[in-house]
C-alpha atoms as a PDB file:
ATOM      1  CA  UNK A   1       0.000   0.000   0.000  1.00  0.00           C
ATOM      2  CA  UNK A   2       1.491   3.240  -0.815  1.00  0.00           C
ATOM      3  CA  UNK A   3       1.390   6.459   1.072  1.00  0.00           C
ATOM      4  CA  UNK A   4       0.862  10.359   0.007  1.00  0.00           C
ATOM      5  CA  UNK A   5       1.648  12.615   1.413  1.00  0.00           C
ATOM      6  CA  UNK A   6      -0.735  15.702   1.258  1.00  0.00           C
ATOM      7  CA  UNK A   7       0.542  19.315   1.962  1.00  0.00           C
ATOM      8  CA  UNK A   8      -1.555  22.729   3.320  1.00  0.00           C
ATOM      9  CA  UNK A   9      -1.235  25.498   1.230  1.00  0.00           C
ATOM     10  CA  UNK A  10      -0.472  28.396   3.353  1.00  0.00           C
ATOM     11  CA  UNK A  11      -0.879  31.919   2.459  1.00  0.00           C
ATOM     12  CA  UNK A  12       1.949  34.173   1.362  1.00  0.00           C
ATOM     13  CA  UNK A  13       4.538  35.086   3.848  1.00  0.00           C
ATOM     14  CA  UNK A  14       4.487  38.425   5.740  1.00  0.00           C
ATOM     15  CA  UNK A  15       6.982  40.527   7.212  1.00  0.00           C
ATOM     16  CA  UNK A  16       8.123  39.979   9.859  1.00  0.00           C
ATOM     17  CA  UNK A  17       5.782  36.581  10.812  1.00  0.00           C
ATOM     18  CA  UNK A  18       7.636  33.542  11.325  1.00  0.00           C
ATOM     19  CA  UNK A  19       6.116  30.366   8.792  1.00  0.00           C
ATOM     20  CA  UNK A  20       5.122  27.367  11.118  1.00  0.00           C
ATOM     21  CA  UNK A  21       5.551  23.945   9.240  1.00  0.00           C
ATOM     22  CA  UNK A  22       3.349  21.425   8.531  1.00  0.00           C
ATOM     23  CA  UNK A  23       2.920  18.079   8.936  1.00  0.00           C
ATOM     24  CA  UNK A  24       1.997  15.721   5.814  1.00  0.00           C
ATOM     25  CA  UNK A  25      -1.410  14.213   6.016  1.00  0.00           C
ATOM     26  CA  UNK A  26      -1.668  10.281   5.502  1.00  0.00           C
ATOM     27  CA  UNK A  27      -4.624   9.008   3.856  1.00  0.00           C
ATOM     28  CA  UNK A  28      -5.436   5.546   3.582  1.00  0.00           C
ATOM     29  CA  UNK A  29      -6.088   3.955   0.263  1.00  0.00           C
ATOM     30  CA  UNK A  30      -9.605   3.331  -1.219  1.00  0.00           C
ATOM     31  CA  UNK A  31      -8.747  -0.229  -2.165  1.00  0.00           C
ATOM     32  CA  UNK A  32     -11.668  -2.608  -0.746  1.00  0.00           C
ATOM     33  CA  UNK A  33     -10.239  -4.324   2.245  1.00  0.00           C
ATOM     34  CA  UNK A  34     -11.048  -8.281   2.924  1.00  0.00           C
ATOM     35  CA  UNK A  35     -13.666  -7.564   5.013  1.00  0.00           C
ATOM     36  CA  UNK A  36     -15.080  -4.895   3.134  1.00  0.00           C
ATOM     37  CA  UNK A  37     -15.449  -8.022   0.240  1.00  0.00           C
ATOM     38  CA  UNK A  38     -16.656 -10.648   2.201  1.00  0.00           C
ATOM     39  CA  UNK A  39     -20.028  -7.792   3.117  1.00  0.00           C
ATOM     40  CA  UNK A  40     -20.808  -7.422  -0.163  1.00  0.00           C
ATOM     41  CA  UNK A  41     -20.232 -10.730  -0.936  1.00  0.00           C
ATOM     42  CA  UNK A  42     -22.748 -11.618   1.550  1.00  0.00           C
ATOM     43  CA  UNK A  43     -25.190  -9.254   0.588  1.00  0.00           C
ATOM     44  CA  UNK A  44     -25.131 -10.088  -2.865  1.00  0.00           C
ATOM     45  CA  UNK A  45     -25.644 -13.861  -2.100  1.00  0.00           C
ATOM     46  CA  UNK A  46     -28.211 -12.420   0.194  1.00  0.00           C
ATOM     47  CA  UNK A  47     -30.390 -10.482  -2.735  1.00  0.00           C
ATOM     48  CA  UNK A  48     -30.250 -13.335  -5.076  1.00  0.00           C
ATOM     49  CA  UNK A  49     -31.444 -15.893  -2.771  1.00  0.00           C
ATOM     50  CA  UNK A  50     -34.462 -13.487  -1.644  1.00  0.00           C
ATOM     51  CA  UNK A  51     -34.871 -12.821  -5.566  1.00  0.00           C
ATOM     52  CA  UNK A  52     -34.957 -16.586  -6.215  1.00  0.00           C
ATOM     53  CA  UNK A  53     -37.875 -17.382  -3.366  1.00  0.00           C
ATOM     54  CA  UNK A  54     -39.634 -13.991  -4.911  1.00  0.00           C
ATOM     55  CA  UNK A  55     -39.863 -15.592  -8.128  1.00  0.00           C
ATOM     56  CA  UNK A  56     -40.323 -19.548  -7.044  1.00  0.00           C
ATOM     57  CA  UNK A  57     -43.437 -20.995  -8.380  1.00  0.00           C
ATOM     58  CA  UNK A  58     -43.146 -23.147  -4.628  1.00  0.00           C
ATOM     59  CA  UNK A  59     -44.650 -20.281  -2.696  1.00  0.00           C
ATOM     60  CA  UNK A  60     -47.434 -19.624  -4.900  1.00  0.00           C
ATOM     61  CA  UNK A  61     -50.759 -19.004  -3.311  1.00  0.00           C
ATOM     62  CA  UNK A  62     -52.472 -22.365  -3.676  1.00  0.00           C
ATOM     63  CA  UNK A  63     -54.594 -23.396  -0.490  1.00  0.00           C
ATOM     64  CA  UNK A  64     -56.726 -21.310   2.248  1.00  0.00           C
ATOM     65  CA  UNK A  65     -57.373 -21.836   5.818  1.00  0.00           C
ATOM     66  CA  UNK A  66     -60.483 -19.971   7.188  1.00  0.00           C
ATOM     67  CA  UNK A  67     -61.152 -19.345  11.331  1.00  0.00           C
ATOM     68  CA  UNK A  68     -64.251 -17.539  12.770  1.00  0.00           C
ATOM     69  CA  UNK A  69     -66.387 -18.925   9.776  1.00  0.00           C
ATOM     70  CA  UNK A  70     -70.046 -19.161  11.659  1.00  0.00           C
ATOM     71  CA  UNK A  71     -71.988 -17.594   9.089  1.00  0.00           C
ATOM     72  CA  UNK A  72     -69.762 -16.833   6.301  1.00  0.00           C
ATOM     73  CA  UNK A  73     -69.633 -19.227   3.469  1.00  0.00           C
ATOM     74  CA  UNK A  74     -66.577 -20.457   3.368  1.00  0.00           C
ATOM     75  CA  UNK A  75     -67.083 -20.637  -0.528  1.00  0.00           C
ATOM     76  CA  UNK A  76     -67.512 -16.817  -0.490  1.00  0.00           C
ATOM     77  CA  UNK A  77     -64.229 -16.069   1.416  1.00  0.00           C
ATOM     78  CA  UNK A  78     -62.371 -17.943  -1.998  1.00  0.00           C
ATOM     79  CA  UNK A  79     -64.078 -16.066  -4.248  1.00  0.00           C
ATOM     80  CA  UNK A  80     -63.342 -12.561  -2.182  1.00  0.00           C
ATOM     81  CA  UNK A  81     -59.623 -13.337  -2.565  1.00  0.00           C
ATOM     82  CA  UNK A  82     -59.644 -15.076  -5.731  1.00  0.00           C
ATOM     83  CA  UNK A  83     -57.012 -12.233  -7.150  1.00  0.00           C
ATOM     84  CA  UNK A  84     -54.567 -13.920  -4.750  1.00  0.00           C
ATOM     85  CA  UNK A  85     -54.843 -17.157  -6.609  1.00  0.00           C
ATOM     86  CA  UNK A  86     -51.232 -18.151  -7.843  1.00  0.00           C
ATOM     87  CA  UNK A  87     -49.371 -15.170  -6.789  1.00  0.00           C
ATOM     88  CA  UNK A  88     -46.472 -15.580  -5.091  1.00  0.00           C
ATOM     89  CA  UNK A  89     -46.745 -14.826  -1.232  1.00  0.00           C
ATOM     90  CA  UNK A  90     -43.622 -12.948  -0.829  1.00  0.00           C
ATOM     91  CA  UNK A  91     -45.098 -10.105  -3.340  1.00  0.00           C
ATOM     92  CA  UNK A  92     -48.407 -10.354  -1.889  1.00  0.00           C
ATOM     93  CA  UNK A  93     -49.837  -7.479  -0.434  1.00  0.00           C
ATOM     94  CA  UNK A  94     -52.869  -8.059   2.071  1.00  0.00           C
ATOM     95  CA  UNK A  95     -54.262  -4.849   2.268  1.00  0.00           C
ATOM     96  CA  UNK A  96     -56.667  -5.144  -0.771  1.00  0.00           C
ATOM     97  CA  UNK A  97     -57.626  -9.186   0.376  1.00  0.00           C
ATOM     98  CA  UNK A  98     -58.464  -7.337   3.868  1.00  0.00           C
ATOM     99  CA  UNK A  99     -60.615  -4.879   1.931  1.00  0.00           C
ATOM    100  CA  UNK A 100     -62.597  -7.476  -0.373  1.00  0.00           C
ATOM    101  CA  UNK A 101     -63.437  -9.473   2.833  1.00  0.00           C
ATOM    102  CA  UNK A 102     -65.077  -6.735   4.417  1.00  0.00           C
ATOM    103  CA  UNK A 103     -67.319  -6.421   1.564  1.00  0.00           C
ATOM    104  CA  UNK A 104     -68.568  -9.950   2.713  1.00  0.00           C
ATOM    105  CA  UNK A 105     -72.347  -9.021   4.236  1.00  0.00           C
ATOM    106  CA  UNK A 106     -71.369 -11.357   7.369  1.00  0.00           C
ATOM    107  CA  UNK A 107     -67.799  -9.547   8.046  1.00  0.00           C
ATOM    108  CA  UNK A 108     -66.779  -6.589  10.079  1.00  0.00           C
ATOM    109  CA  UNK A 109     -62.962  -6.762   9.423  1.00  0.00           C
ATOM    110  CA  UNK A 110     -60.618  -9.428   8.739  1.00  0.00           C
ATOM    111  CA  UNK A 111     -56.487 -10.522   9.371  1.00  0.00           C
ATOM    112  CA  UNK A 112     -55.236 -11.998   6.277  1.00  0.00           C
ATOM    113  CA  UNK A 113     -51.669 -14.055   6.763  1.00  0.00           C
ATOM    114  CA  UNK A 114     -49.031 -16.228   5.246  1.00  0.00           C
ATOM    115  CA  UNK A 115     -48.373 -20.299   6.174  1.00  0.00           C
ATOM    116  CA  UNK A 116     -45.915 -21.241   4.266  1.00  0.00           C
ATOM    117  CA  UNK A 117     -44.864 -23.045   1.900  1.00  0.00           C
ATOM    118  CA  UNK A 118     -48.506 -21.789  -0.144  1.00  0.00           C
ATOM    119  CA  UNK A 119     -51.486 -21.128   1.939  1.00  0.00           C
ATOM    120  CA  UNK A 120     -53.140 -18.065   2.803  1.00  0.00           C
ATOM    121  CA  UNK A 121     -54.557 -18.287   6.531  1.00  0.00           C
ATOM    122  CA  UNK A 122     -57.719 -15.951   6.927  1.00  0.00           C
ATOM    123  CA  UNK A 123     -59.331 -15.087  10.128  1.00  0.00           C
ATOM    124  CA  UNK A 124     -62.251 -13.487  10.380  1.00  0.00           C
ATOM    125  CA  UNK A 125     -64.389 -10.992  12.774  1.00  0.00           C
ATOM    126  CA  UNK A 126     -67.872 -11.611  12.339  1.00  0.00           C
ATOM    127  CA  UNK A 127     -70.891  -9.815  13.147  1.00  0.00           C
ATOM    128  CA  UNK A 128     -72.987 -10.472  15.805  1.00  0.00           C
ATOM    129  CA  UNK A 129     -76.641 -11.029  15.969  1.00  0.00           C
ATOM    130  CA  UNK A 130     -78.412 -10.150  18.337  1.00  0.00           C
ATOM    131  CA  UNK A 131     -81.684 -11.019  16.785  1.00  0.00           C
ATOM    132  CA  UNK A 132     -83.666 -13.527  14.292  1.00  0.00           C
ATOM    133  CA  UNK A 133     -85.610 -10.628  11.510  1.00  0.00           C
ATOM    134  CA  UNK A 134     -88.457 -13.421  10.037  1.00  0.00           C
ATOM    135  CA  UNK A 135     -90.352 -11.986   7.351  1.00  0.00           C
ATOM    136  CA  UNK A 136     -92.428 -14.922   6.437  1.00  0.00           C
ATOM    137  CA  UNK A 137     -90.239 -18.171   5.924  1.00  0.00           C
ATOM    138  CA  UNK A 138     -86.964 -16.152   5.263  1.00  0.00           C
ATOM    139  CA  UNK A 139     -84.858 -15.588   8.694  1.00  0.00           C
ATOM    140  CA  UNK A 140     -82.131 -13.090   8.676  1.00  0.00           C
ATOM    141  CA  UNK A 141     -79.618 -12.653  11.297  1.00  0.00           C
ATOM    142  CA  UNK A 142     -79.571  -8.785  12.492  1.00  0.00           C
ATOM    143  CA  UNK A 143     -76.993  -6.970  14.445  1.00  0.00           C
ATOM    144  CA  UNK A 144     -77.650  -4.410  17.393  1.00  0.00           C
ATOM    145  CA  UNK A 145     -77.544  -1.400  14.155  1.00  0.00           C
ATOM    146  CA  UNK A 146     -80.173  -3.294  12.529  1.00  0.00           C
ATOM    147  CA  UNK A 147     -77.984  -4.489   9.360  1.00  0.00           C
ATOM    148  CA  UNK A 148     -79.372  -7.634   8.293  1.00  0.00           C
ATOM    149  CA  UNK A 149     -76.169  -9.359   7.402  1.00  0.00           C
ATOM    150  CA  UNK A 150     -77.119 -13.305   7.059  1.00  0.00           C
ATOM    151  CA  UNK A 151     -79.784 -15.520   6.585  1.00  0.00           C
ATOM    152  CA  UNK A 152     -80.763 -18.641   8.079  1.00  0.00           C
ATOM    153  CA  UNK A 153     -81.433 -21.932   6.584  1.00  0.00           C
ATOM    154  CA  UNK A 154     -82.716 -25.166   7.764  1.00  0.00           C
ATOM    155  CA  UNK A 155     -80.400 -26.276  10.292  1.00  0.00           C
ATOM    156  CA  UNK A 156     -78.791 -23.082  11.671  1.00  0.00           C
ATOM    157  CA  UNK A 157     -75.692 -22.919  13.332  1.00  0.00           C
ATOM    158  CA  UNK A 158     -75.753 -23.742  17.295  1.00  0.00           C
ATOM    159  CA  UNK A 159     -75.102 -20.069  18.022  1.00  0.00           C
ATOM    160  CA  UNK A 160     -78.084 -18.490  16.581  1.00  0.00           C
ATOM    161  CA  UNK A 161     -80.064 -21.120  18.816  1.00  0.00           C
ATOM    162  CA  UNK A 162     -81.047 -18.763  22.071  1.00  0.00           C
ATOM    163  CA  UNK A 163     -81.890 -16.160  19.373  1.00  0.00           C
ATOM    164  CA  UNK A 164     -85.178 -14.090  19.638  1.00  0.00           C
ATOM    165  CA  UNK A 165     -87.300 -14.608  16.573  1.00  0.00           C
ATOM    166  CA  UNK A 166     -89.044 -10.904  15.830  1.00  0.00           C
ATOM    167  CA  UNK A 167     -92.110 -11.758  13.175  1.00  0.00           C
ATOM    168  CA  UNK A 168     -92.273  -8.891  10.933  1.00  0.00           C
ATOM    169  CA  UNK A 169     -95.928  -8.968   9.004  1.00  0.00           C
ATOM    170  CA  UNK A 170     -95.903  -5.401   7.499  1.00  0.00           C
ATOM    171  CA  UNK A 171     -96.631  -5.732   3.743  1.00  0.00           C
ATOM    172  CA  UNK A 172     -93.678  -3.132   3.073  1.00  0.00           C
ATOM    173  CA  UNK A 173     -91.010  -5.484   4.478  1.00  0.00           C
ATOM    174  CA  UNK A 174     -91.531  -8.113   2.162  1.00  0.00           C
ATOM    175  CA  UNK A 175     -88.716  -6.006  -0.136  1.00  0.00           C
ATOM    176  CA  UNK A 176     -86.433  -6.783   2.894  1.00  0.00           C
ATOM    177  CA  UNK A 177     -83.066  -8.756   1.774  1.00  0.00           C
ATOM    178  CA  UNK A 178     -78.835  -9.577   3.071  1.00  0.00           C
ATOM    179  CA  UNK A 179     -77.990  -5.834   3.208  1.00  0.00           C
ATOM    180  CA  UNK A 180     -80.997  -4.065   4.326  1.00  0.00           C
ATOM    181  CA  UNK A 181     -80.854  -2.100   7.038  1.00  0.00           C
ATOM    182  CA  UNK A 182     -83.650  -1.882   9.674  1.00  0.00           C
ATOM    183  CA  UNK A 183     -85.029   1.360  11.188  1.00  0.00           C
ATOM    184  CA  UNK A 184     -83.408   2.642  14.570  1.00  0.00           C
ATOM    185  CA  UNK A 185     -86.587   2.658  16.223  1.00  0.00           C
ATOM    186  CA  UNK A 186     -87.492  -0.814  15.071  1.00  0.00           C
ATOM    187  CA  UNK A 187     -84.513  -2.530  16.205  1.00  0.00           C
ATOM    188  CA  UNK A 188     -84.279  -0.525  19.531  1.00  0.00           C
ATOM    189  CA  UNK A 189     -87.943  -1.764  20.505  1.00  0.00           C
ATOM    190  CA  UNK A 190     -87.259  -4.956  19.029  1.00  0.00           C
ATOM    191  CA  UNK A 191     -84.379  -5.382  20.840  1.00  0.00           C
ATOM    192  CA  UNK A 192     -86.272  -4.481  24.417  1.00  0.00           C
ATOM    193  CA  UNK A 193     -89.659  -6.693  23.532  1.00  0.00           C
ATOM    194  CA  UNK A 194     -87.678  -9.666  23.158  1.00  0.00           C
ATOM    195  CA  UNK A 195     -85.762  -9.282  25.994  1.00  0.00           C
ATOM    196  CA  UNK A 196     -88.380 -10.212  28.279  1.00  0.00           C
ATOM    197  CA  UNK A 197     -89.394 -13.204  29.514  1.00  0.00           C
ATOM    198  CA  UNK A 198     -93.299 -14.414  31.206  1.00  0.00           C
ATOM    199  CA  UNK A 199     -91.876 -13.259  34.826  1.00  0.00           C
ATOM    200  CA  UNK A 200     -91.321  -9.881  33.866  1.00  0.00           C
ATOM    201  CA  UNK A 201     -94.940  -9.142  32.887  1.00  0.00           C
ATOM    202  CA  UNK A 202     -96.492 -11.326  35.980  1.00  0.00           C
ATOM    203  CA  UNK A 203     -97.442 -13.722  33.485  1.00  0.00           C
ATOM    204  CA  UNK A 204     -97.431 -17.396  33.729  1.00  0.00           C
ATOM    205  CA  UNK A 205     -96.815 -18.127  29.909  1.00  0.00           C
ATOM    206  CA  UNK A 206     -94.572 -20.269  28.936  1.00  0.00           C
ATOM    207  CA  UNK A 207     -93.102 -18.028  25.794  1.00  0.00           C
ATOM    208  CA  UNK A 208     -93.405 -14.683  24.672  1.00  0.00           C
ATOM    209  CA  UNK A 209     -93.653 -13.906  20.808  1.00  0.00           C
ATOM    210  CA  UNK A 210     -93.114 -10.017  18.994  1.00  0.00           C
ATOM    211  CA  UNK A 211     -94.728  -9.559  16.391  1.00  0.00           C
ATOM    212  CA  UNK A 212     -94.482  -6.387  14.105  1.00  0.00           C
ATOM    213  CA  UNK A 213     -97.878  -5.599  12.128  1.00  0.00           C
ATOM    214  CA  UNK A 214     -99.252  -2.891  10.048  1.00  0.00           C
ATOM    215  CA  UNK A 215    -102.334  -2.790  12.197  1.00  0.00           C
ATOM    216  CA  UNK A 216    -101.174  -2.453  15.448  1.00  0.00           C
ATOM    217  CA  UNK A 217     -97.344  -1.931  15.443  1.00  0.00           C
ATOM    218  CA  UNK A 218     -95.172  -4.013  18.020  1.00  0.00           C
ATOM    219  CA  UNK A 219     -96.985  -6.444  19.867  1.00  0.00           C
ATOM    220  CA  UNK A 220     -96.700  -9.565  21.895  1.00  0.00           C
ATOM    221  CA  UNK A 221     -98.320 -12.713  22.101  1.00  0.00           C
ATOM    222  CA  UNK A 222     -98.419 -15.224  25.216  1.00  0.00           C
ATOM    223  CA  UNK A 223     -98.317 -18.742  24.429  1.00  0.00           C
ATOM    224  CA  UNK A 224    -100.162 -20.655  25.128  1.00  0.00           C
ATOM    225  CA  UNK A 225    -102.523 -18.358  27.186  1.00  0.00           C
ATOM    226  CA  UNK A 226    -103.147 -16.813  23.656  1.00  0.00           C
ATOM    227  CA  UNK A 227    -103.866 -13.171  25.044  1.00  0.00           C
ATOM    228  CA  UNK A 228    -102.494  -9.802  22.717  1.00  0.00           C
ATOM    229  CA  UNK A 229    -100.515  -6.612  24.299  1.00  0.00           C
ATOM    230  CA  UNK A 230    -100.387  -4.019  22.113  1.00  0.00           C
ATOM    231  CA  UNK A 231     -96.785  -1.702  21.992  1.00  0.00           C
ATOM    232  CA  UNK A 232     -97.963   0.376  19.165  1.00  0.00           C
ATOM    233  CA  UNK A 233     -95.466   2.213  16.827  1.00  0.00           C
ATOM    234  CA  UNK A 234     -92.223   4.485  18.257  1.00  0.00           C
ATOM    235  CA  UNK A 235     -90.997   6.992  16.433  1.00  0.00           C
ATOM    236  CA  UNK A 236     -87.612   9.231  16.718  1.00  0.00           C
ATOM    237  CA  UNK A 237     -89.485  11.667  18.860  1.00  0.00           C
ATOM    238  CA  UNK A 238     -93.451  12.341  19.154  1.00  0.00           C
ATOM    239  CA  UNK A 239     -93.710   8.176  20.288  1.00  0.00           C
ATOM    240  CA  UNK A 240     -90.174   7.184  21.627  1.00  0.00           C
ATOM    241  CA  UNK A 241     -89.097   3.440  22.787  1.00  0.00           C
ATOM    242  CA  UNK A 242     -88.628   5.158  25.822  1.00  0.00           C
ATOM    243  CA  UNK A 243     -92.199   4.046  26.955  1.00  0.00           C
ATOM    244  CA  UNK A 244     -91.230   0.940  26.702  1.00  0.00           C
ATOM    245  CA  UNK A 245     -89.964   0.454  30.354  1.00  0.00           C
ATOM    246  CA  UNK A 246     -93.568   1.712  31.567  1.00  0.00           C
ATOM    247  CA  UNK A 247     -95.471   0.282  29.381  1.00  0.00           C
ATOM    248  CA  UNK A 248     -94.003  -3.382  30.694  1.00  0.00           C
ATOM    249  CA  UNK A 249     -94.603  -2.196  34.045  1.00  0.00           C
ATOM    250  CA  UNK A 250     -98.303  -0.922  33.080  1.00  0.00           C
ATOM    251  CA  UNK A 251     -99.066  -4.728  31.341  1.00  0.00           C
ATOM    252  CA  UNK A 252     -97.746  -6.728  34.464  1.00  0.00           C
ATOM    253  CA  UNK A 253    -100.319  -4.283  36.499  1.00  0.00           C
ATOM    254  CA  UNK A 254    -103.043  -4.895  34.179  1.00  0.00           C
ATOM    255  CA  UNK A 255    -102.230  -8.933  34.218  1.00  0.00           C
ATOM    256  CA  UNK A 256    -101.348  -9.812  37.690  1.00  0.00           C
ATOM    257  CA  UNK A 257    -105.093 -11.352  39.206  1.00  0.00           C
ATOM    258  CA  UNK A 258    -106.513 -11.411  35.633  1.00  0.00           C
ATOM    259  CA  UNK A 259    -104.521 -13.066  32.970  1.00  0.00           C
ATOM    260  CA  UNK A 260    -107.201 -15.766  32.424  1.00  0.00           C
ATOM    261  CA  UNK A 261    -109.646 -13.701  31.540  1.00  0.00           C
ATOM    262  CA  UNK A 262    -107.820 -11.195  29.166  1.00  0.00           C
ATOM    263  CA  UNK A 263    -107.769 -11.632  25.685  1.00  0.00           C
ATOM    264  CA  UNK A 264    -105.841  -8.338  24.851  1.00  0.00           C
ATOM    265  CA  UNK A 265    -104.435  -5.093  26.180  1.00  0.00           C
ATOM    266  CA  UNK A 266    -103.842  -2.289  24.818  1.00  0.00           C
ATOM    267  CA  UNK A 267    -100.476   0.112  26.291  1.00  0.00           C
ATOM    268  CA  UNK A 268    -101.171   3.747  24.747  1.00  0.00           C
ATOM    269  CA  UNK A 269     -98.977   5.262  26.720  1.00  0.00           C
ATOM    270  CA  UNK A 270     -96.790   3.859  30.133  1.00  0.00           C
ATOM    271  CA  UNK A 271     -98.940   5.236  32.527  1.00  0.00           C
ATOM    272  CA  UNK A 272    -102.557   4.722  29.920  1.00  0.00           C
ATOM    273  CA  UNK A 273    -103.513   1.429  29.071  1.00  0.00           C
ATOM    274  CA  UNK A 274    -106.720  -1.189  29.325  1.00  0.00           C
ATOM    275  CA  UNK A 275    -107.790  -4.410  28.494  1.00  0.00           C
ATOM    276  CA  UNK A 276    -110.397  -6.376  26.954  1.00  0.00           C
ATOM    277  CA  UNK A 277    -111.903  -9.171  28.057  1.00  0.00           C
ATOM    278  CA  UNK A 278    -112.710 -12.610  26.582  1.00  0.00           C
ATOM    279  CA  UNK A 279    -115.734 -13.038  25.257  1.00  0.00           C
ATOM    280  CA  UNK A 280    -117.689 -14.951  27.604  1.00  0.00           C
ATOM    281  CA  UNK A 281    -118.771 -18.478  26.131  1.00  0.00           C
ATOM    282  CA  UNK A 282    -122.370 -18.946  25.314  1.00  0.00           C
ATOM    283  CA  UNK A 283    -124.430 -21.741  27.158  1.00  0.00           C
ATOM    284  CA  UNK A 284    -124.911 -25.131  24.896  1.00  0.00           C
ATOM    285  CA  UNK A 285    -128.456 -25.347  24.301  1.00  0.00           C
ATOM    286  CA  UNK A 286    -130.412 -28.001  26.369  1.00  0.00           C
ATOM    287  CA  UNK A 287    -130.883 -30.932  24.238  1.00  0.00           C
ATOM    288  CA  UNK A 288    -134.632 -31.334  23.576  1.00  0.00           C
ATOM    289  CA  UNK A 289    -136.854 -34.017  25.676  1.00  0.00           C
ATOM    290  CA  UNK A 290    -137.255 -37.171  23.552  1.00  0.00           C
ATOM    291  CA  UNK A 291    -140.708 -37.288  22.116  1.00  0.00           C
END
C-alpha cells in the first residue's frame, strides 16, 4: 500500500511573521479491504437468494385456511380473494384481500396471513346477531344497528339457537333482503320486547312472541294463554321506545289477578292502558226431551 503525502497550502509570507511547518497528512487507500469483500459478498448472495424465493413458483398461493367462519360461506371467502390465486406470497400485499373481505355481508374486518410453503390463513371478525328478523319463511340474522347481514337456513348454526325470533308482518317489508338495514326505532324496541321473559310481565306463559304488524305496530303474544298486548309504533321523537320500560310495568299491572280472563291489552302510553276481556262463552243449548 502506498502512502501520500498531502501538503496545506499556506498563504503568502508576511513581514516579519515567522512560517510554522506542517505536517503531511496520511490518507489511507480506497482499495476494498477483505472484510469490506466478504459484506458485499454476503449481501449479494443475500439479494439473489431473496430474488430466487420472490420468483419460485413453490410459494405460490395455492390453499386457504379460514377461522371464525359461523356464518360466512366459506365458498364466499375464496371467491373474495380469488385475485390472490397463484401469486407468489412474498409479493403479496394483504391490504386489498383485507378490503374485499369486508365487503362480505357477514364480516366486520378481517387478518389476512401467510403459512408457508402456499397457503393463505384468513381469520375473520364476524358480526354479531343479536336477533332472528323473520319476514315470512326467510330468517335473517340482524346486528344491534339493525344491518341484516345473514340468513338462516334449515339447520342453523348452534349459536343463533337462544336467538329471539321478531315476526315482521308489514306488507312493506316483504322487499327486505342480506344488506338491508332496519329502522333505529325498530330494532331498539325490538331489541327491548324480546328481551323479556313471562316473569317480567307477571305472566305465567310459557313463551313470549313479537310480532311487528301494520295494524297495530309491536306487539306480543303469550303462548299458550293466547292473550295480545299491544306496543304500538315508536318513532324518533313524538312516540319514543322510551315508553317501553312503563309500558311493561303498566301490562304486568293490568295482568297480575286477571290473565285468564284477558284476551288483549292495549299500552297507549306507560302510565294509559286497558284491556279487553274474553268473550264470555255462550251456554250449549239443552238438548230437547225425547218425544
Amino acid at each position: 500500500m502506498s502512502d501520500r503525502h498531502v501538503y496545506r497550502r499556506t498563504a503568502a509570507p508576511v513581514a516579519g511573521r515567522r512560517i510554522r511547518s506542517v505536517r503531511p497528512v496520511r490518507r489511507a487507500s480506497a482499495r476494498l479491504s477483505v472484510a469490506r469483500a466478504g459484506a458485499a459478498l454476503a449481501l449479494l448472495a443475500s439479494a439473489g437468494a431473496i430474488y430466487g424465493v420472490g420468483a419460485s413458483s413453490a410459494f405460490e398461493y395455492a390453499g386457504l385456511r379460514v377461522d371464525g367462519a359461523v356464518y360466512t360461506d366459506p365458498a364466499a371467502v375464496e371467491t373474495a380473494i380469488a385475485a390472490a390465486r397463484g401469486q407468489n406470497l412474498f409479493r403479496l400485499s394483504t391490504g386489498p384481500l383485507r378490503a374485499a373481505l369486508a365487503e362480505l355481508p357477514t364480516v366486520a374486518g378481517a387478518s389476512v396471513g401467510v403459512q408457508l410453503p402456499g397457503t393463505l390463513q384468513v381469520t375473520l371478525r364476524e358480526r354479531i346477531p343479536v336477533l332472528v328478523w323473520r319476514v315470512g319463511a326467510r330468517r335473517y340474522l340482524a346486528d344491534a344497528e339493525g344491518n341484516l347481514f345473514g340468513r338462516l337456513g334449515d339447520k342453523p348454526p348452534a349459536q343463533a339457537a337462544d336467538l329471539m325470533v321478531i315476526d315482521d308482518r308489514r306488507a312493506a317489508s316483504v322487499g327486505l333482503s342480506i344488506g338491508s338495514r332496519l329502522d333505529p326505532q325498530d330494532i331498539d324496541a325490538a331489541t327491548r320486547l324480546a328481551s323479556l321473559v313471562p316473569a317480567d310481565v307477571g305472566s305465567g306463559a310459557s313463551e313470549l312472541q313479537v310480532r311487528v304488524t301494520d295494524e297495530n305496530g309491536f306487539v306480543i303474544r303469550a303462548d299458550p294463554q293466547g292473550w295480545l298486548a299491544i306496543f304500538g309504533f315508536y318513532t324518533p321523537s313524538l312516540r319514543t321506545t322510551d315508553l317501553i320500560p312503563g309500558q311493561v310495568r303498566l301490562l304486568r299491572s293490568l295482568l297480575i289477578g286477571r290473565e285468564p280472563l284477558i284476551d288483549r291489552v292495549i299500552l297507549a302510553s306507560d302510565t294509559d292502558g286497558t284491556y279487553i276481556p274474553k268473550p264470555t262463552p255462550r251456554p250449549k243449548p239443552s238438548p230437547s226431551p225425547a218425544s
